[in-house]
N, C-alpha and C. Protein backbone atom coordinates (compact mmCIF):
# COMPACT_ATOMS: atom_id res chain seq x y z
N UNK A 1 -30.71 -14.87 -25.39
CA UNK A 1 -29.57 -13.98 -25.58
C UNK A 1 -29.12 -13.38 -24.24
N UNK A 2 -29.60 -13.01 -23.04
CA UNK A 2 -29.44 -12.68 -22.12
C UNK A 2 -28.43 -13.31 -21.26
N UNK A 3 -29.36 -14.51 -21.43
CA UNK A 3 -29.09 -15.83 -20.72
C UNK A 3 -27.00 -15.65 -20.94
N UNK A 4 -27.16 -16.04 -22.39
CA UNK A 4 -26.08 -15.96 -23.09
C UNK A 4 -24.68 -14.98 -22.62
N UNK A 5 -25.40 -13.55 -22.62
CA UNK A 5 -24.31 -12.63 -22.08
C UNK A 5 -24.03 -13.14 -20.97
N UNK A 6 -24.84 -13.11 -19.25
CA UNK A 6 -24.50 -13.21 -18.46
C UNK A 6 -23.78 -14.35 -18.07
N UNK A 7 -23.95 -15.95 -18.24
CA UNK A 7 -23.28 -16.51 -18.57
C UNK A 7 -21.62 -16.16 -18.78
N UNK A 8 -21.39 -15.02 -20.13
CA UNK A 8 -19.96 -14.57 -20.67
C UNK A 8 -19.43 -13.62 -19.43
N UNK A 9 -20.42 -13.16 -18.75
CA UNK A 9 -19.93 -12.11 -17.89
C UNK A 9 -19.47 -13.16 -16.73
N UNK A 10 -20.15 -13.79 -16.60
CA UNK A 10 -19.83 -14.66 -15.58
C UNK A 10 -18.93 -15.25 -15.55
N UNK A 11 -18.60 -15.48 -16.38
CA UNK A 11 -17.20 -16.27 -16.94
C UNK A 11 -15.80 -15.77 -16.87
N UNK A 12 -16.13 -14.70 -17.35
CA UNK A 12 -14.78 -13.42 -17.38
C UNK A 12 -14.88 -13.18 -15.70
N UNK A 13 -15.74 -13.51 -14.82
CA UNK A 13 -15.47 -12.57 -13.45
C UNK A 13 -14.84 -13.80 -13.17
N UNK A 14 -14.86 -15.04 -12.69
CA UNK A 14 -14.76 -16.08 -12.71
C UNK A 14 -13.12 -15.92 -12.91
N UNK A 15 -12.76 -16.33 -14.72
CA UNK A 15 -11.56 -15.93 -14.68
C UNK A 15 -10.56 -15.14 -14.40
N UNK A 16 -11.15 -13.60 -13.90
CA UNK A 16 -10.04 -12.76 -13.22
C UNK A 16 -10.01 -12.75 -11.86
N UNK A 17 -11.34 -13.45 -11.29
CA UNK A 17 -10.98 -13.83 -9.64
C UNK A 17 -9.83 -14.74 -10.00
N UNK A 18 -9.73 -15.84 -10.71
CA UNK A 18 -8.87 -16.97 -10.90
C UNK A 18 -7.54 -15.99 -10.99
N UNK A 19 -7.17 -15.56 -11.66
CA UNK A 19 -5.79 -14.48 -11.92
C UNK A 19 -5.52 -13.87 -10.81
N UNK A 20 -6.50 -12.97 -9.89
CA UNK A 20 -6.15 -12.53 -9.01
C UNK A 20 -5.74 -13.65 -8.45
N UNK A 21 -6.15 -14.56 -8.10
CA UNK A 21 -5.38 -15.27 -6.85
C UNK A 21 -4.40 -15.86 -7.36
N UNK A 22 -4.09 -16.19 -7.85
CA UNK A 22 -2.46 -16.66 -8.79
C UNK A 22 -1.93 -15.44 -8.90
N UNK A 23 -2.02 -14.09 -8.83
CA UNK A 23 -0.82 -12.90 -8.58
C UNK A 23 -0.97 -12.75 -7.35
N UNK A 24 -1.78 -13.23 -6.58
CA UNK A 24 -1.07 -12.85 -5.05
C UNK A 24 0.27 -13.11 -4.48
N UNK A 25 -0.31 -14.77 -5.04
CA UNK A 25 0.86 -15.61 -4.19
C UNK A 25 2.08 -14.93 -5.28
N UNK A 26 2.35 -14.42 -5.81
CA UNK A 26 3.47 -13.99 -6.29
C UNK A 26 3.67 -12.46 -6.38
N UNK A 27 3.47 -12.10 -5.18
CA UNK A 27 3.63 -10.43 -4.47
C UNK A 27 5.31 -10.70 -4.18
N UNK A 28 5.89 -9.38 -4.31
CA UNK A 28 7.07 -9.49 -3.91
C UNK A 28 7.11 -8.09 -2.78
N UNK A 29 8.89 -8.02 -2.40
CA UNK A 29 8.32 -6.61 -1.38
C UNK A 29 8.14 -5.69 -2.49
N UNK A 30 9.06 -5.75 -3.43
CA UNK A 30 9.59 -4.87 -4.20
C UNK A 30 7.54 -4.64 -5.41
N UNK A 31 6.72 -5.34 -4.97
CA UNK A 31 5.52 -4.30 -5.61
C UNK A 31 5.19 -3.46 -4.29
N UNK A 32 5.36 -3.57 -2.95
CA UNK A 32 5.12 -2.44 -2.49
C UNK A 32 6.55 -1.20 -2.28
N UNK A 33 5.67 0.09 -1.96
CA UNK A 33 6.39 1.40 -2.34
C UNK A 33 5.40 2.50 -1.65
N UNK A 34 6.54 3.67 -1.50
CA UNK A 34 6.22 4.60 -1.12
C UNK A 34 5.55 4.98 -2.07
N UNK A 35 4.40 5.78 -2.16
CA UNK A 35 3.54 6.90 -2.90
C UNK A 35 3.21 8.49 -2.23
N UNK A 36 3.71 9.51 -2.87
CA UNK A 36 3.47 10.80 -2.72
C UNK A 36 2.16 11.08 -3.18
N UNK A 37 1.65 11.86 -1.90
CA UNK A 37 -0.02 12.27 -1.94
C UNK A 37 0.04 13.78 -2.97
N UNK A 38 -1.08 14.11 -3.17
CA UNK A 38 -1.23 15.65 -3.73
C UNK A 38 -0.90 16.58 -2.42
N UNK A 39 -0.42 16.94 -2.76
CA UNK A 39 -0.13 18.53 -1.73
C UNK A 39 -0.57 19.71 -1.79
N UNK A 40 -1.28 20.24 -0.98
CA UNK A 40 -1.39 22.02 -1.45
C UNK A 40 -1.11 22.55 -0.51
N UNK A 41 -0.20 23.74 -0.73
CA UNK A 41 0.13 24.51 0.58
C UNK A 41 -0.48 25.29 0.29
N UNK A 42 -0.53 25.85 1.66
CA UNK A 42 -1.06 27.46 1.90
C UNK A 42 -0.78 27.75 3.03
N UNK A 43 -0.55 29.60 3.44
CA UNK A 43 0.34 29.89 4.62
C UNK A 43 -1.04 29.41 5.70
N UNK A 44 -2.56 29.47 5.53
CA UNK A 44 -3.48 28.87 6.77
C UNK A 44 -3.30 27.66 6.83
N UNK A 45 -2.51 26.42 6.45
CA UNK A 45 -2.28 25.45 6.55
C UNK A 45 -2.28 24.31 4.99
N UNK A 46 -1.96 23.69 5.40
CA UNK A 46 -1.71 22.43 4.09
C UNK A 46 -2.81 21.48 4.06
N UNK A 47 -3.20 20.33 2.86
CA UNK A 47 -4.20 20.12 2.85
C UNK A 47 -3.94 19.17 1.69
N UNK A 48 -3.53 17.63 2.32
CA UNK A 48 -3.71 16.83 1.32
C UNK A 48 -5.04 15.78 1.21
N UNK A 49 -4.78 14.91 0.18
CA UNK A 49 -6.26 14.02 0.08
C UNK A 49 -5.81 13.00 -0.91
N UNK A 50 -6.82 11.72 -0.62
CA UNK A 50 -6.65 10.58 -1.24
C UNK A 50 -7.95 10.11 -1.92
N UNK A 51 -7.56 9.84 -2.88
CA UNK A 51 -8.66 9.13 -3.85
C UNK A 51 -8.54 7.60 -3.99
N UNK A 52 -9.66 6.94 -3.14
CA UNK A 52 -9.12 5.38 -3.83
C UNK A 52 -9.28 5.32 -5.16
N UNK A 53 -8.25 4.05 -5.86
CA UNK A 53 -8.54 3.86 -7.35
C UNK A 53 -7.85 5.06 -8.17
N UNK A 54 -7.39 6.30 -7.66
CA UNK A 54 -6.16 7.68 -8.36
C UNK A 54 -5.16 7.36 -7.87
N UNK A 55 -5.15 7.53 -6.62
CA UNK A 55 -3.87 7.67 -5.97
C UNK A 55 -3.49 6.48 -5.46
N UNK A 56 -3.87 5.81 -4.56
CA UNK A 56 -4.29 4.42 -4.15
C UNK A 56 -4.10 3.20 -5.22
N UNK A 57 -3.53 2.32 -5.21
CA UNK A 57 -4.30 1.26 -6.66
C UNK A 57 -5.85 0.10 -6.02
N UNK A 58 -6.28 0.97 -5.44
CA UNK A 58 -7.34 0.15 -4.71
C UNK A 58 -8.51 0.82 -4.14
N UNK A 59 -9.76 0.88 -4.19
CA UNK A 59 -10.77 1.10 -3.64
C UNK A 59 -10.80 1.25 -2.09
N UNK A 60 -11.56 2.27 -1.35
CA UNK A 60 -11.09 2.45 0.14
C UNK A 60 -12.27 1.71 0.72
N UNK A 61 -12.74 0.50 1.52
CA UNK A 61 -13.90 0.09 1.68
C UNK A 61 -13.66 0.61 3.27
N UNK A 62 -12.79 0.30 3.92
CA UNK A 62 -12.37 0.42 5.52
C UNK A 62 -11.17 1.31 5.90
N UNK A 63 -11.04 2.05 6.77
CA UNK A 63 -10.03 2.74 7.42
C UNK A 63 -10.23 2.54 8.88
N UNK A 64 -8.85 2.89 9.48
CA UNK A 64 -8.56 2.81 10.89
C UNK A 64 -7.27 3.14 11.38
N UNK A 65 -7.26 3.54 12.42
CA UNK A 65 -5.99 4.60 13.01
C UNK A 65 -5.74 3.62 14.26
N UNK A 66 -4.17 3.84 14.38
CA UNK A 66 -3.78 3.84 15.65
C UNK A 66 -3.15 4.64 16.60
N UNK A 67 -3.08 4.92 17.73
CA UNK A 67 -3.02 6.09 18.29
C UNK A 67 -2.39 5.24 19.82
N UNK A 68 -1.78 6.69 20.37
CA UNK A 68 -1.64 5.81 22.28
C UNK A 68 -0.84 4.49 22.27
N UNK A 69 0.31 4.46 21.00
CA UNK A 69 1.00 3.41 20.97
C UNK A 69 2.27 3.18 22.38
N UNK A 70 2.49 2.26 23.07
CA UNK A 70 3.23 2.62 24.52
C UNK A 70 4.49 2.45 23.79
N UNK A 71 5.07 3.19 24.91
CA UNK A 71 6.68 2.81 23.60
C UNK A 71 7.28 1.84 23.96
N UNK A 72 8.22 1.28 22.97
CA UNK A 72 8.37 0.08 22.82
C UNK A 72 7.53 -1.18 22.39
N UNK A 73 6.41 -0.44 22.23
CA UNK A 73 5.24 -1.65 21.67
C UNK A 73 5.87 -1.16 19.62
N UNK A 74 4.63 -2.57 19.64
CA UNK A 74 4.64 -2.96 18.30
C UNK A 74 3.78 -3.43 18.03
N UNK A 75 3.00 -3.02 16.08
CA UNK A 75 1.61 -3.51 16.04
C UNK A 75 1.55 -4.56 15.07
N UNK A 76 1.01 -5.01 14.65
CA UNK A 76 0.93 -5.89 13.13
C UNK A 76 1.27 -7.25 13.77
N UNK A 77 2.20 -7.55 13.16
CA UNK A 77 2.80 -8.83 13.17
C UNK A 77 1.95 -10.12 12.81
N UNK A 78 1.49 -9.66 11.37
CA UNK A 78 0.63 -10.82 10.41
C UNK A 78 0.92 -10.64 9.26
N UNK A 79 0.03 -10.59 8.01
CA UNK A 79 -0.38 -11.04 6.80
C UNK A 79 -1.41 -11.11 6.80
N UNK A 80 -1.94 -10.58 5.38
CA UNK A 80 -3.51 -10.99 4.55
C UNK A 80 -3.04 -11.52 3.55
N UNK A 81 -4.31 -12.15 2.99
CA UNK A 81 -4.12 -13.06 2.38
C UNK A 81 -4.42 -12.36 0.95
N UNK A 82 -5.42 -11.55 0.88
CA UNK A 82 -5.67 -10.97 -0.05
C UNK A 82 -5.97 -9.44 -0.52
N UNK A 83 -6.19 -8.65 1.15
CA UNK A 83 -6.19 -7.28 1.51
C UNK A 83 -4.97 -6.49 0.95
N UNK A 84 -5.47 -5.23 0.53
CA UNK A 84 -4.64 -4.31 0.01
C UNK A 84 -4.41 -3.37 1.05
N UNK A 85 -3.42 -2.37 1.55
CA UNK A 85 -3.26 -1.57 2.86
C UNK A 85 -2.68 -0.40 1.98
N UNK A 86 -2.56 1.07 2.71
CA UNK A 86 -1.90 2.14 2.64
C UNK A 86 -1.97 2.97 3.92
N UNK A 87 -0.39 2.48 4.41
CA UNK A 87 -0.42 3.22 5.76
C UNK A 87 0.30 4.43 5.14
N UNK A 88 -0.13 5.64 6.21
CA UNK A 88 0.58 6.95 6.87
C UNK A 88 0.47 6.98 8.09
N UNK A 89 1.69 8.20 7.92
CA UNK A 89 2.41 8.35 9.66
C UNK A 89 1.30 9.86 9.66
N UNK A 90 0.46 9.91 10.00
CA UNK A 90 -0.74 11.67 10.19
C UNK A 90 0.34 12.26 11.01
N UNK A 91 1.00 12.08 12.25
CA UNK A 91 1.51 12.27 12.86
C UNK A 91 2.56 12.19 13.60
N UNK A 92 3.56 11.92 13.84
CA UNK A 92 4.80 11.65 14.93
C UNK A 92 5.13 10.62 13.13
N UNK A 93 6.11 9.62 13.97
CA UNK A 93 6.48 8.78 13.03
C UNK A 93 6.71 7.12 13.57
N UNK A 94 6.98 5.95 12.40
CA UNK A 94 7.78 4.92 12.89
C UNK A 94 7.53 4.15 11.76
N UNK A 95 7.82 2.86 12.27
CA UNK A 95 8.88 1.86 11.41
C UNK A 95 7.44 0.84 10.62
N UNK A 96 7.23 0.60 9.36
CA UNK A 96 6.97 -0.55 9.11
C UNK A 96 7.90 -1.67 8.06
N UNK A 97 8.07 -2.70 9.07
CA UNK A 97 8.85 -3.76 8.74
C UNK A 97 7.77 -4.45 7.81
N UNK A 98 8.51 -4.87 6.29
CA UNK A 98 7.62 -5.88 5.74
C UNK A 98 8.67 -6.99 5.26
N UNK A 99 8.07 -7.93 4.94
CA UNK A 99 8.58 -9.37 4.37
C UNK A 99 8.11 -10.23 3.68
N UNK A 100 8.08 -10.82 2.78
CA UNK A 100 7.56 -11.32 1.46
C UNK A 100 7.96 -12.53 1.83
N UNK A 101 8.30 -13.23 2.66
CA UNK A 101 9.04 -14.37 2.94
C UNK A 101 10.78 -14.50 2.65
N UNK A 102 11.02 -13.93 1.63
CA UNK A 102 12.25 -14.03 1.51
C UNK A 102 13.43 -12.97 1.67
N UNK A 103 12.35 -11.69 1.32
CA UNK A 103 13.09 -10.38 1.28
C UNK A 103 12.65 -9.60 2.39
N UNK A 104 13.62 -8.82 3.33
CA UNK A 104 13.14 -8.07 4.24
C UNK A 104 13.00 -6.59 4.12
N UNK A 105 12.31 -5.47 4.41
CA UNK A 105 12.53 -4.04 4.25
C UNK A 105 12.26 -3.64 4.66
N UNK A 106 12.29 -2.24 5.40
CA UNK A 106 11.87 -1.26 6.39
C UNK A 106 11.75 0.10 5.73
N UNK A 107 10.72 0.47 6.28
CA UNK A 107 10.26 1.91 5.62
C UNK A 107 10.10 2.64 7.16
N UNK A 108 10.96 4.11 6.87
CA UNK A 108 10.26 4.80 8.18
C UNK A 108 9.08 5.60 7.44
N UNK A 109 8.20 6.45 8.16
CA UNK A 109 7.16 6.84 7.58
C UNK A 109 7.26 7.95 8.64
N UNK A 110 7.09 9.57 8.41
CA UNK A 110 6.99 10.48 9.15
C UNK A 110 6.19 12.00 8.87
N UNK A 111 6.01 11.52 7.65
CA UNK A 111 5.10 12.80 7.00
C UNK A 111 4.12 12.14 6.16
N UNK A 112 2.64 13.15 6.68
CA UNK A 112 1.37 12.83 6.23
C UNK A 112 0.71 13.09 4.78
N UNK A 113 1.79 13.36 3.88
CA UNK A 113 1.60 13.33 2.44
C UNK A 113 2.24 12.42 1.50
N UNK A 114 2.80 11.48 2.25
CA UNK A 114 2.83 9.67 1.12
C UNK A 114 2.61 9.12 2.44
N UNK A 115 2.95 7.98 1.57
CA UNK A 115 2.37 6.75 2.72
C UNK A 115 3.00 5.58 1.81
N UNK A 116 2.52 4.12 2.71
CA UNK A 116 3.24 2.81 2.09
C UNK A 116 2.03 2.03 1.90
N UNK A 117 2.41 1.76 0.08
CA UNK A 117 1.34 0.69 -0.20
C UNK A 117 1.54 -0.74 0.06
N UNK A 118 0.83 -1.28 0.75
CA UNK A 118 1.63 -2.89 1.46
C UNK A 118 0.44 -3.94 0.63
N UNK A 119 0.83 -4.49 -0.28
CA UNK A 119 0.55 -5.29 -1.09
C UNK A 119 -0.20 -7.03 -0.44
N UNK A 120 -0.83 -7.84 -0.77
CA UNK A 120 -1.27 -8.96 -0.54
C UNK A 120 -0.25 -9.88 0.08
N UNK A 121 -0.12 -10.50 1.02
CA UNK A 121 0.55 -11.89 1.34
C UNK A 121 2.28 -11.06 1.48
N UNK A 122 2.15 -9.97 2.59
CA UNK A 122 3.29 -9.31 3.22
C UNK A 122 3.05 -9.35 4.34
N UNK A 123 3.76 -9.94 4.88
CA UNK A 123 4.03 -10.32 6.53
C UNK A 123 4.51 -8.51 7.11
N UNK A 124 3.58 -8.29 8.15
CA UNK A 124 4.02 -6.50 8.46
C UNK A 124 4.32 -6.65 9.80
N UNK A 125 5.23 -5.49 10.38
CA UNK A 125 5.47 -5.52 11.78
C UNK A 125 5.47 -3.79 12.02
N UNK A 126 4.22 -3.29 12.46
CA UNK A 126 4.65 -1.66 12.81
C UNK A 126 5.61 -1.60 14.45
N UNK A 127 6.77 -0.74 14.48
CA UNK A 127 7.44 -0.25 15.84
C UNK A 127 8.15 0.92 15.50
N UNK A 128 8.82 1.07 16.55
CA UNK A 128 9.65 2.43 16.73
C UNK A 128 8.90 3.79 16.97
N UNK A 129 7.68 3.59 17.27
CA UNK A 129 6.36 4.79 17.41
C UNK A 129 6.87 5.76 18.53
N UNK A 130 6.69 6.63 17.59
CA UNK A 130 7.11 8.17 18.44
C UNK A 130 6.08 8.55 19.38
N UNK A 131 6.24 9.30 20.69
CA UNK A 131 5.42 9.95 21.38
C UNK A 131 4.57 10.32 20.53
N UNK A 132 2.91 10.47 20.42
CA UNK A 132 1.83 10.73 20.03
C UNK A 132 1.74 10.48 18.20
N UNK A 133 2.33 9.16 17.76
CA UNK A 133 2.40 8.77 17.07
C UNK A 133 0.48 8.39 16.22
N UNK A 134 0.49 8.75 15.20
CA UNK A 134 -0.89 7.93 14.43
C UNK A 134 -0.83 7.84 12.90
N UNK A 135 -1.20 6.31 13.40
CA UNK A 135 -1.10 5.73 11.96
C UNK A 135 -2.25 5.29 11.51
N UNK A 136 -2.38 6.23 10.01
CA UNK A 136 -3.40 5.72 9.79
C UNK A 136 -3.82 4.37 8.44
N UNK A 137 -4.41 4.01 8.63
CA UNK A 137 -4.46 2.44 7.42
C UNK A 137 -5.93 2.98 6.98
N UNK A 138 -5.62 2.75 5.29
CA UNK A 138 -6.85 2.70 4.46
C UNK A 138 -7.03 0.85 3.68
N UNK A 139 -7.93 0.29 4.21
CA UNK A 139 -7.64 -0.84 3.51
C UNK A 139 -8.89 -1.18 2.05
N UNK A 140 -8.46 -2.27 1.70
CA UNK A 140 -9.36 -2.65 0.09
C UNK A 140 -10.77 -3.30 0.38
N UNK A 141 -10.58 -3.58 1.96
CA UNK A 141 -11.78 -4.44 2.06
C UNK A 141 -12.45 -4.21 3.22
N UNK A 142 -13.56 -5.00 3.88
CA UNK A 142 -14.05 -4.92 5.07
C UNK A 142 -13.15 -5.45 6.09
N UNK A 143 -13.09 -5.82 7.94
CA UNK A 143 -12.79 -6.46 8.20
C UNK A 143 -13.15 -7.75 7.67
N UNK A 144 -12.11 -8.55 7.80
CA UNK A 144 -12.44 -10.33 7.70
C UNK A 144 -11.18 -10.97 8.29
N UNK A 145 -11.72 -11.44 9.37
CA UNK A 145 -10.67 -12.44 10.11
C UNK A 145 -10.14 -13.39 9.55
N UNK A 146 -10.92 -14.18 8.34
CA UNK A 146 -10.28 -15.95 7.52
C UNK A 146 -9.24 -14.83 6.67
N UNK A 147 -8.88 -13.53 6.67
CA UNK A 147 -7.80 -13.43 5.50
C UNK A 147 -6.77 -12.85 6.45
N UNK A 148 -6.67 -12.79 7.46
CA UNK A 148 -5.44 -12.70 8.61
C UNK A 148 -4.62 -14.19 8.06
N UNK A 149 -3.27 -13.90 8.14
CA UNK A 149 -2.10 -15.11 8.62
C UNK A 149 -1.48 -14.65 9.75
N UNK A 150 -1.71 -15.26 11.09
CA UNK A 150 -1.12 -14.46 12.04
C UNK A 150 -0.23 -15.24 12.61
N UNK A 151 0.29 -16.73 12.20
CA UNK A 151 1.78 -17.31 12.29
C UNK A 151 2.76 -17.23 11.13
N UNK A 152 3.70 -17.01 11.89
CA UNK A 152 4.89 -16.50 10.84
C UNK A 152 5.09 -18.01 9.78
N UNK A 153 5.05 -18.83 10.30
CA UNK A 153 5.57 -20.61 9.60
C UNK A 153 4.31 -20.65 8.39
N UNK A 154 3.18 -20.69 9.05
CA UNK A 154 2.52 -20.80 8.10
C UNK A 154 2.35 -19.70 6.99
N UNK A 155 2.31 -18.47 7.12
CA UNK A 155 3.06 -17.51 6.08
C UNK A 155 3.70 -17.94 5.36
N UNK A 156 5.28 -18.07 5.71
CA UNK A 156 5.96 -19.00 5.30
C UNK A 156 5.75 -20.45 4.25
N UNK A 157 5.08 -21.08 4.75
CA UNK A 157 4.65 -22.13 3.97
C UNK A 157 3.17 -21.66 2.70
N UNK A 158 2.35 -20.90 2.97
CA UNK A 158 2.00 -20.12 2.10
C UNK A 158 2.47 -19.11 0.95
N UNK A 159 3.38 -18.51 1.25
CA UNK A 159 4.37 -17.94 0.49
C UNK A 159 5.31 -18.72 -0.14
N UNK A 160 5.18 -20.33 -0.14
CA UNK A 160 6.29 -21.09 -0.36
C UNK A 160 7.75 -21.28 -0.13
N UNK A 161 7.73 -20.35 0.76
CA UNK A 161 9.47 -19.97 1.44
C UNK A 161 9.36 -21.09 3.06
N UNK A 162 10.62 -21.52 3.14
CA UNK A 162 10.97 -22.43 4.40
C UNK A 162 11.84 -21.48 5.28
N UNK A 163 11.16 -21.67 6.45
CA UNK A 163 12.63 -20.88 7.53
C UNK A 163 13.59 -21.60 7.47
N UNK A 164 14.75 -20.14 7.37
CA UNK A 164 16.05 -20.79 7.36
C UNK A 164 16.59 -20.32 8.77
């Protein structure tokens, strides 16, 4: 009987890994979006917070900031393959460009109580970083380099879209 359950369990994990990866490839921009954090004011200062899995639709395994951006630089310019992201601007502000292959959109980001949830198999481009700009990224997973796409064509051909 054991045998039996795990087996069923096994099966069901099996099949919703299988699902997950058949809704990736069909991310659009339009599932990612701004999300408003909890807020609390108070006149000694304000004081928001994130819950992966509440606020988030994803578990926080990794975070990381960027900071000391030179201006005129720009960060990103890839894709995961299967990573979930939620950037904020903590500080100063700027631009993240995303693209689904077919659809393009820009979000500015300048205040540290929402942020942008950037969904699986979205090509990102952060710029426009303000003097003492930081951004911070909460992601779904560990690093892993095999789930980078860091040419635009092959994106492209992954996403099933052709440059036009």
């Amino acid at each position: 009987m054991v045998l039996q359950e795990i087996a069923i369990k096994n099966f069901f994990l099996t099949l919703s890994k299988w699902n997950f990866e058949i809704d990736f490839e069909m991310n659009q921009i339009d599932d990612c979006r701004i999300i408003q954090l909890p807020r609390i004011t108070d006149p000694r200062g304000n004081l928001s917070f994130i819950e992966g899995g509440r606020h988030i639709p994803f578990d926080i395994k990794r975070v990381y900031y960027l900071y000391d951006v030179p201006g005129g630089a720009d960060r990103g310019s890839h894709a995961h393959k299967n990573l979930q992201q939620f950037i904020i601007a903590m500080s100063g502000s700027f631009d993240v460009n995303l693209d689904d292959g077919k659809n393009k959109q820009r979000f500015h980001l300048n205040r540290s109580y929402y942020g942008l949830y950037v969904c699986p198999m979205m090509w990102r481009k952060l710029d426009n970083f303000s003097s003492g700009a930081v951004c911070l990224v909460l992601a779904s997973d560990y690093y892993d380099e095999s789930d980078y796409i860091r040419d635009y064509d092959e994106f492209l051909k992954l996403a099933g879209m052709q440059r036009t």
